[in-house]
PDB file of N, CA and C in Angstrom:
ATOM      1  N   UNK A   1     -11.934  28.409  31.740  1.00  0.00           N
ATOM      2  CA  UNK A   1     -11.086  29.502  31.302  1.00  0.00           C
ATOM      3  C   UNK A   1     -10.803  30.376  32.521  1.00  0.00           C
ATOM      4  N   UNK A   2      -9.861  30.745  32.449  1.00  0.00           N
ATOM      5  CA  UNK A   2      -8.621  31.310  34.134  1.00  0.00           C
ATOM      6  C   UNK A   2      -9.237  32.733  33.593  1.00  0.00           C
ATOM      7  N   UNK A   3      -9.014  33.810  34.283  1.00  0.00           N
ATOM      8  CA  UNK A   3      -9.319  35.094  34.453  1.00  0.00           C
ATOM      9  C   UNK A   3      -7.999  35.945  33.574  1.00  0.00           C
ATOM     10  N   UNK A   4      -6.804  35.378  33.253  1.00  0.00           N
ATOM     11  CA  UNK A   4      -6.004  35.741  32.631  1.00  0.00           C
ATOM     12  C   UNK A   4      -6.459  35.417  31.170  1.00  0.00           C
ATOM     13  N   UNK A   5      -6.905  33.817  31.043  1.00  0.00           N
ATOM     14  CA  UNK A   5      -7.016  33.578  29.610  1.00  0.00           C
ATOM     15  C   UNK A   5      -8.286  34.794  28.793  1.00  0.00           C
ATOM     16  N   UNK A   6      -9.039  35.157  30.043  1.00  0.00           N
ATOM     17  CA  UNK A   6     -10.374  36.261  29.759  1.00  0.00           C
ATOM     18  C   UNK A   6     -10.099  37.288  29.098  1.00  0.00           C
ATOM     19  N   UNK A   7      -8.730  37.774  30.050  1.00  0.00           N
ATOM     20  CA  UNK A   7      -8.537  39.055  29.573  1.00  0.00           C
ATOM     21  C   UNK A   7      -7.851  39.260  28.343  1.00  0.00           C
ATOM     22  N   UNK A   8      -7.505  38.485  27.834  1.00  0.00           N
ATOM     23  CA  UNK A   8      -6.359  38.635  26.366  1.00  0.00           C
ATOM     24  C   UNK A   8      -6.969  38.107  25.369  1.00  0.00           C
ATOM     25  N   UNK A   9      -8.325  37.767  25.780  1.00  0.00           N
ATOM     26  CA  UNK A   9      -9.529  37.155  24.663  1.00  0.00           C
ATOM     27  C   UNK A   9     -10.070  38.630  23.773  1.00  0.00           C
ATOM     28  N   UNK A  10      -9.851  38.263  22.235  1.00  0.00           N
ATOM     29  CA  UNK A  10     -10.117  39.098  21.326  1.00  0.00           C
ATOM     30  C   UNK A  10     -11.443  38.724  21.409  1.00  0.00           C
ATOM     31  N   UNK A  11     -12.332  37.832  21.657  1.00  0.00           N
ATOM     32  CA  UNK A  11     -13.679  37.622  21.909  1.00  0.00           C
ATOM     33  C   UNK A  11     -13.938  39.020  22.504  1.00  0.00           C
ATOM     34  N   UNK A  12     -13.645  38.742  23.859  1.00  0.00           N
ATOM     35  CA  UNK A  12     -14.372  39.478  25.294  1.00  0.00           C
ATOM     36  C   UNK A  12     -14.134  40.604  24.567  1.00  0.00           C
ATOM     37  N   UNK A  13     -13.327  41.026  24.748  1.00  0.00           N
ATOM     38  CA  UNK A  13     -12.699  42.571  24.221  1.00  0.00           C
ATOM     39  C   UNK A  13     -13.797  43.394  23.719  1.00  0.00           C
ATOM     40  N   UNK A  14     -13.982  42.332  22.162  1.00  0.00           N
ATOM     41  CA  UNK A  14     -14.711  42.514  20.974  1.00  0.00           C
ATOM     42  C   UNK A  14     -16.884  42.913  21.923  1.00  0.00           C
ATOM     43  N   UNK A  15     -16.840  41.830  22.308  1.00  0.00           N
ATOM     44  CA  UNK A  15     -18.168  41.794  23.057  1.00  0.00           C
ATOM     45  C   UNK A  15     -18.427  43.347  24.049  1.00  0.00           C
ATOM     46  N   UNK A  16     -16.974  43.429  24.731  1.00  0.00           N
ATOM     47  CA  UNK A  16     -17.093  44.510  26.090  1.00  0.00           C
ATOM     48  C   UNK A  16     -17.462  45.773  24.764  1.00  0.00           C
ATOM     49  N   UNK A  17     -16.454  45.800  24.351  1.00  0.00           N
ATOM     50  CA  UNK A  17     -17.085  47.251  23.314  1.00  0.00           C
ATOM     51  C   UNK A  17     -18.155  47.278  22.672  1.00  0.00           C
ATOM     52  N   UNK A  18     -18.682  46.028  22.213  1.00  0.00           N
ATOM     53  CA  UNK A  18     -19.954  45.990  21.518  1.00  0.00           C
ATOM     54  C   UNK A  18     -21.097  46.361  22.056  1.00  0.00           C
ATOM     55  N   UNK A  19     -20.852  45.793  23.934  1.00  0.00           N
ATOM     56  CA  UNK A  19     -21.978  46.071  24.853  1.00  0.00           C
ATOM     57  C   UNK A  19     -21.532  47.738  24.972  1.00  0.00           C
ATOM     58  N   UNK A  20     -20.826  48.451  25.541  1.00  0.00           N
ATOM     59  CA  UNK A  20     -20.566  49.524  26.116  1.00  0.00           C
ATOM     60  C   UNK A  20     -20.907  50.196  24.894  1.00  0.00           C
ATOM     61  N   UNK A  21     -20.342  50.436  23.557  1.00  0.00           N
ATOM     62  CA  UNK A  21     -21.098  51.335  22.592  1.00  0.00           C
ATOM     63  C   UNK A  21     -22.526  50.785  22.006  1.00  0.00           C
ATOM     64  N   UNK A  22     -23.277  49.547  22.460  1.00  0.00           N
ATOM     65  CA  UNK A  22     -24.760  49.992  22.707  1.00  0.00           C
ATOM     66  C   UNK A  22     -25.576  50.535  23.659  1.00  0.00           C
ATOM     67  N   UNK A  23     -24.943  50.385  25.204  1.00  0.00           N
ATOM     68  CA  UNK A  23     -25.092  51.689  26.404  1.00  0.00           C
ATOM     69  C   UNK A  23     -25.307  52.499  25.659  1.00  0.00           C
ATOM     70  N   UNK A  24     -23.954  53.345  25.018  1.00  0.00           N
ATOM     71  CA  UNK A  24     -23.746  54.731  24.768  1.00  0.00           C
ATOM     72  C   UNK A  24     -24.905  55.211  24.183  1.00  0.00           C
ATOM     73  N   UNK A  25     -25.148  54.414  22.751  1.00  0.00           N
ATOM     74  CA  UNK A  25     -26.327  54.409  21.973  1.00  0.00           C
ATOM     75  C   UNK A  25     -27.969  54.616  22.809  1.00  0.00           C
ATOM     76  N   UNK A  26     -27.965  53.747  24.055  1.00  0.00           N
ATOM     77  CA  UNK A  26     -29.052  53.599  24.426  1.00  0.00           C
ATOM     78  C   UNK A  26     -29.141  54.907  25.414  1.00  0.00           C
ATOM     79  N   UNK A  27     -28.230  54.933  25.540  1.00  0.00           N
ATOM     80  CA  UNK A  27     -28.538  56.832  26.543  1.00  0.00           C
ATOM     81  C   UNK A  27     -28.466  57.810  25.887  1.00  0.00           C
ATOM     82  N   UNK A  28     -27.838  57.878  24.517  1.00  0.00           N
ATOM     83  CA  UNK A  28     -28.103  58.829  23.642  1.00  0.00           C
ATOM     84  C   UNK A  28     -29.341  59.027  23.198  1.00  0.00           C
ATOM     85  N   UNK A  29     -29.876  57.778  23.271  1.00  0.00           N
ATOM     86  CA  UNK A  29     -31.562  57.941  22.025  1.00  0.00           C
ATOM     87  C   UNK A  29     -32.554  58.379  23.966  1.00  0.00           C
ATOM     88  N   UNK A  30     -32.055  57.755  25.115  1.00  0.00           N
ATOM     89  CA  UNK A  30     -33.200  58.605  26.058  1.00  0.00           C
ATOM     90  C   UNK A  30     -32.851  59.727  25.989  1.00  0.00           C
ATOM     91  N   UNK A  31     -31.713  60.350  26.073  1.00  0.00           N
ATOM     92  CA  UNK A  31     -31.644  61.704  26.439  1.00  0.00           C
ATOM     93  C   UNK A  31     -32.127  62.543  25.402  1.00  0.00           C
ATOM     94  N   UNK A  32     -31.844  62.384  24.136  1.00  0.00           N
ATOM     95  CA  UNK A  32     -32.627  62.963  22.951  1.00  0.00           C
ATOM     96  C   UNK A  32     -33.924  62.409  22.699  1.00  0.00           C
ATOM     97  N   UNK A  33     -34.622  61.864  23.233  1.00  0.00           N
ATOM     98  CA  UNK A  33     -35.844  61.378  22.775  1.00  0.00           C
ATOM     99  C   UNK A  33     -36.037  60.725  22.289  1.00  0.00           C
ATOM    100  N   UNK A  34     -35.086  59.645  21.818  1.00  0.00           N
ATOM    101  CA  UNK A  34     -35.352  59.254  20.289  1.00  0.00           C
ATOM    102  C   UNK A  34     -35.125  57.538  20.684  1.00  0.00           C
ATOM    103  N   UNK A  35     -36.374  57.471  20.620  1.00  0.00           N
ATOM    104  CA  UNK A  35     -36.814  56.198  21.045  1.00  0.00           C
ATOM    105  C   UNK A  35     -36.341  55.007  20.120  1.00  0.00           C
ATOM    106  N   UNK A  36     -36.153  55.416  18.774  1.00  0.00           N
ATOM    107  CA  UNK A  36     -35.738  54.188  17.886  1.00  0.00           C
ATOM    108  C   UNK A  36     -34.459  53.974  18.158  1.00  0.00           C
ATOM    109  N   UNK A  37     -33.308  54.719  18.616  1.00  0.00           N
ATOM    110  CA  UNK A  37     -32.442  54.829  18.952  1.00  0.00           C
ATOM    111  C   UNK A  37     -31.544  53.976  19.799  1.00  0.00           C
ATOM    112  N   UNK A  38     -32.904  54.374  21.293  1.00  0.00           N
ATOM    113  CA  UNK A  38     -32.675  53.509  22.098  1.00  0.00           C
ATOM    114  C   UNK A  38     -33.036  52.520  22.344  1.00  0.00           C
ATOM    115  N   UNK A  39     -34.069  52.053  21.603  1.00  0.00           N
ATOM    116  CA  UNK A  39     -34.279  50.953  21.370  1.00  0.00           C
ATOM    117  C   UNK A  39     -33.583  49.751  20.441  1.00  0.00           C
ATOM    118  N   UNK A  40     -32.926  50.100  19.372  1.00  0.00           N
ATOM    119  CA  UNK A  40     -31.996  49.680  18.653  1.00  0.00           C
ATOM    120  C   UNK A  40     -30.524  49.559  19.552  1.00  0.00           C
ATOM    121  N   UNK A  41     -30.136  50.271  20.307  1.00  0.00           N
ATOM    122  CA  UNK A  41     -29.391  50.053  21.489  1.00  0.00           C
ATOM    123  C   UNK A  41     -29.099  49.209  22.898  1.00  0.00           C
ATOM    124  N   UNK A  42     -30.451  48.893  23.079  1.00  0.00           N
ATOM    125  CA  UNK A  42     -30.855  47.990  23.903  1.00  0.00           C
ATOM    126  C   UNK A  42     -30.905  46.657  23.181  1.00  0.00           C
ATOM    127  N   UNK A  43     -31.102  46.465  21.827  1.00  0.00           N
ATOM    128  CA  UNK A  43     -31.431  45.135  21.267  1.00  0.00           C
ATOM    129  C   UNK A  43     -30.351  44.619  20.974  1.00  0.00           C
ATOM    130  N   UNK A  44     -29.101  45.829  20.533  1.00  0.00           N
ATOM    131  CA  UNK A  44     -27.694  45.477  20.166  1.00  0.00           C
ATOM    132  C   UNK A  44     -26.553  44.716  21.200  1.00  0.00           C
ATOM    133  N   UNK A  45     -26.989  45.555  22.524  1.00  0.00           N
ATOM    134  CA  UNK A  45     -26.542  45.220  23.860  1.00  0.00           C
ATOM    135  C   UNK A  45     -27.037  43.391  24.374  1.00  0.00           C
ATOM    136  N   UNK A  46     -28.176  43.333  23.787  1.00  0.00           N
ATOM    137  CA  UNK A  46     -28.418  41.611  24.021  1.00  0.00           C
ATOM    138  C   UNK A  46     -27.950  41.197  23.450  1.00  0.00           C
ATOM    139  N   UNK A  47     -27.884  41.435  21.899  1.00  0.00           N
ATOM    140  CA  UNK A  47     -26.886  40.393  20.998  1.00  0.00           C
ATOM    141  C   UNK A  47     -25.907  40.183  20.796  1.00  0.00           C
ATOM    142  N   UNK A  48     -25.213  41.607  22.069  1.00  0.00           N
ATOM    143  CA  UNK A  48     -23.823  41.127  21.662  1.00  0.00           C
ATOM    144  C   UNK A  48     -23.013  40.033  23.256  1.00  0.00           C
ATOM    145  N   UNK A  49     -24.373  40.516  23.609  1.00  0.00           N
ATOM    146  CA  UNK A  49     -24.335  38.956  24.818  1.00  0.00           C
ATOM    147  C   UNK A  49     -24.366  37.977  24.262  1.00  0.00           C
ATOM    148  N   UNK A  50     -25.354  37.946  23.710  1.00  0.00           N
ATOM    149  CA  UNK A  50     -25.969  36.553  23.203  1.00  0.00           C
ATOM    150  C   UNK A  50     -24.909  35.904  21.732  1.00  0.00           C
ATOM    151  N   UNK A  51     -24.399  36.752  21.378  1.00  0.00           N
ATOM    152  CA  UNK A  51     -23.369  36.275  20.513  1.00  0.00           C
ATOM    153  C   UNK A  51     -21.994  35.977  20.902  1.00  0.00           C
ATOM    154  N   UNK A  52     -21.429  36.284  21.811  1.00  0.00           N
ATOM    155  CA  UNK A  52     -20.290  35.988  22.902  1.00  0.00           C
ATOM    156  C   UNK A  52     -20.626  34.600  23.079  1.00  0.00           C
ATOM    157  N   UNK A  53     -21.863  34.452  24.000  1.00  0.00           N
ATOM    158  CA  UNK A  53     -21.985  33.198  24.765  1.00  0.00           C
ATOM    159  C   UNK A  53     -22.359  32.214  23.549  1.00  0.00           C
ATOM    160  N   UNK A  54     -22.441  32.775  22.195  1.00  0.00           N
ATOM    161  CA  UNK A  54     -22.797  31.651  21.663  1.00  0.00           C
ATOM    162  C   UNK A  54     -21.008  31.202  20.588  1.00  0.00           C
ATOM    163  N   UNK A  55     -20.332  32.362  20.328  1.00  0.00           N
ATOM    164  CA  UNK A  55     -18.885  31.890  19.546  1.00  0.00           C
ATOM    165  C   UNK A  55     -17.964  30.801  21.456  1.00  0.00           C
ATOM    166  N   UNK A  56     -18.459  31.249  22.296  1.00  0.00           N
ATOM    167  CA  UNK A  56     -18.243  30.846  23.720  1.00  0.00           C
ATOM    168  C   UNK A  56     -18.242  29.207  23.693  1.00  0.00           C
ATOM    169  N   UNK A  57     -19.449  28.958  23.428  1.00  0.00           N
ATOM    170  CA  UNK A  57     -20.215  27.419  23.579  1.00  0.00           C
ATOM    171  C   UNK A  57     -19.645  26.984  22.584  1.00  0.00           C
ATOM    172  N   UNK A  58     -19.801  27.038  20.982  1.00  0.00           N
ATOM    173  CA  UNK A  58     -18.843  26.965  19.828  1.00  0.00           C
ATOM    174  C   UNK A  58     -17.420  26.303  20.052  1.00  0.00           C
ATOM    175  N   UNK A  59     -16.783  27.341  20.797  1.00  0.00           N
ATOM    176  CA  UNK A  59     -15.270  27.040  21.220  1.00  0.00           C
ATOM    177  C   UNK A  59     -15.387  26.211  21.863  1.00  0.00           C
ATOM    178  N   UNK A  60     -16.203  26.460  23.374  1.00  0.00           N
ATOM    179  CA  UNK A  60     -16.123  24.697  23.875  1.00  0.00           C
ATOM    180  C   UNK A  60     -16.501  23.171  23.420  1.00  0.00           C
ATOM    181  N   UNK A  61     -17.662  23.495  22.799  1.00  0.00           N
ATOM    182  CA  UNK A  61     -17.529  22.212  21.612  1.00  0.00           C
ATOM    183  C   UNK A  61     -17.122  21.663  20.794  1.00  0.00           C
ATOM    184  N   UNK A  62     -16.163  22.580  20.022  1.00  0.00           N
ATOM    185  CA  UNK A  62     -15.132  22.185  19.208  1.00  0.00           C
ATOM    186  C   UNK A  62     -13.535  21.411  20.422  1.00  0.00           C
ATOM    187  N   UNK A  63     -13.446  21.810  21.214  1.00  0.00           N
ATOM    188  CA  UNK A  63     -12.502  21.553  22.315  1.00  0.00           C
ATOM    189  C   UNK A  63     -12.957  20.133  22.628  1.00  0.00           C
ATOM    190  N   UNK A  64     -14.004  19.550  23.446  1.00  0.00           N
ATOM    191  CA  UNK A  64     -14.268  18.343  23.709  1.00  0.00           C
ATOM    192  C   UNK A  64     -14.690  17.981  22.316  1.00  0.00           C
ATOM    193  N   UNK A  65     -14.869  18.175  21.666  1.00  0.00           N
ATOM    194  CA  UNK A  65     -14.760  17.259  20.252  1.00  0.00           C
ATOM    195  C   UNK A  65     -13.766  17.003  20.037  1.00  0.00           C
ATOM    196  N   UNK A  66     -12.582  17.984  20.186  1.00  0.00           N
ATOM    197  CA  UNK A  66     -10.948  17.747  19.548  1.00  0.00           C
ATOM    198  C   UNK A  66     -10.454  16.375  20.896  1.00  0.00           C
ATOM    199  N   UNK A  67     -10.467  16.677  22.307  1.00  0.00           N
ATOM    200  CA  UNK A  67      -9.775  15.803  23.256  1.00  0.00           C
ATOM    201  C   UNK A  67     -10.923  14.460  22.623  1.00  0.00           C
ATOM    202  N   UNK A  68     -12.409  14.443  22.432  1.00  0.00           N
ATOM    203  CA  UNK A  68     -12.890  13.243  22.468  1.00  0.00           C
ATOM    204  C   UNK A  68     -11.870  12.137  21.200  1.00  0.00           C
ATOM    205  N   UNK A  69     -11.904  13.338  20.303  1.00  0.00           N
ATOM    206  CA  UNK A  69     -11.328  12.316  18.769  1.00  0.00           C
ATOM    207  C   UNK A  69     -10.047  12.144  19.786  1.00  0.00           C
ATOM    208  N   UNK A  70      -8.880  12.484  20.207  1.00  0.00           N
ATOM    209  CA  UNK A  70      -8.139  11.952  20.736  1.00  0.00           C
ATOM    210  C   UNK A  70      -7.674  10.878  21.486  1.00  0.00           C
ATOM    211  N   UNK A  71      -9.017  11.083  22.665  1.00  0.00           N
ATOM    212  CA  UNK A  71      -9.072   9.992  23.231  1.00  0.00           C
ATOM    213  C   UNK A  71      -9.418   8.217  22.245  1.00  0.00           C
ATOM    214  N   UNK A  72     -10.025   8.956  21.525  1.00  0.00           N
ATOM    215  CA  UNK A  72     -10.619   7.424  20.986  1.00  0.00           C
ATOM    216  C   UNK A  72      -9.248   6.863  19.877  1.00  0.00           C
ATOM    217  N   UNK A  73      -8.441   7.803  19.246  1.00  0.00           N
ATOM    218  CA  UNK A  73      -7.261   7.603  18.355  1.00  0.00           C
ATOM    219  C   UNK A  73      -6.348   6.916  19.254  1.00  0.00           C
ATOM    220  N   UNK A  74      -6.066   7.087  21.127  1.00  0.00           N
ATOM    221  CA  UNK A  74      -5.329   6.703  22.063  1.00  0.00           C
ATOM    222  C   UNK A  74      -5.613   5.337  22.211  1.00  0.00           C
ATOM    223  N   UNK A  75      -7.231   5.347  22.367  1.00  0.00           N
ATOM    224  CA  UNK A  75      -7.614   3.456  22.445  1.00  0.00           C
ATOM    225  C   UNK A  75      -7.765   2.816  21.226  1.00  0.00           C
ATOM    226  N   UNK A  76      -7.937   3.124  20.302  1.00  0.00           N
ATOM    227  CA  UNK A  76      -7.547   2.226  19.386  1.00  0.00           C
ATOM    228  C   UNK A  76      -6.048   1.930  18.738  1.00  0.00           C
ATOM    229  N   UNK A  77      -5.153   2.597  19.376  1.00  0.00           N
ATOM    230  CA  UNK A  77      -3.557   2.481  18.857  1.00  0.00           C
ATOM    231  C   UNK A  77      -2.812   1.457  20.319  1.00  0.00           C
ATOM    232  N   UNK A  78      -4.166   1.569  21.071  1.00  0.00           N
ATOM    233  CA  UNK A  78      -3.272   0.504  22.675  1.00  0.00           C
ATOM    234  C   UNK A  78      -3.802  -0.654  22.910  1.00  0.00           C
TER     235      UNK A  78
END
């Protein structure tokens, strides 16, 4: 994926805000004290890594699944 296709991804988008308003979250709960806060902030900020890279992998496996069935529909019609 090109650096153009990145940027117009409702994925990324979706992920960049997800990470940046669990930052927000996680400096809100240090600066107030409030440890559940920021801790719930910090856990949100991994998952919304970890959920990117996983709708990420998803997409690419569905992709070489789609060219593989292709390829094989190509050799059996030649």
């Amino acid at each position: 994926m090109n650096i153009k296709q990145k940027l117009t991804s409702r994925k990324w988008w979706l992920s960049v805000a997800a990470f940046l308003g669990s930052i927000g979250a996680t400096v809100a709960g240090i600066t107030t004290d409030k440890e559940v806060v920021a801790t719930i902030g910090i856990i949100c900020a991994t998952l919304s890594a970890a959920i990117y890279a996983a709708c990420e992998a998803s997409v690419d496996a569905a992709s070489i699944g789609a060219s593989a069935s292709e390829t094989e529909e190509g050799e059996d019609n030649g």
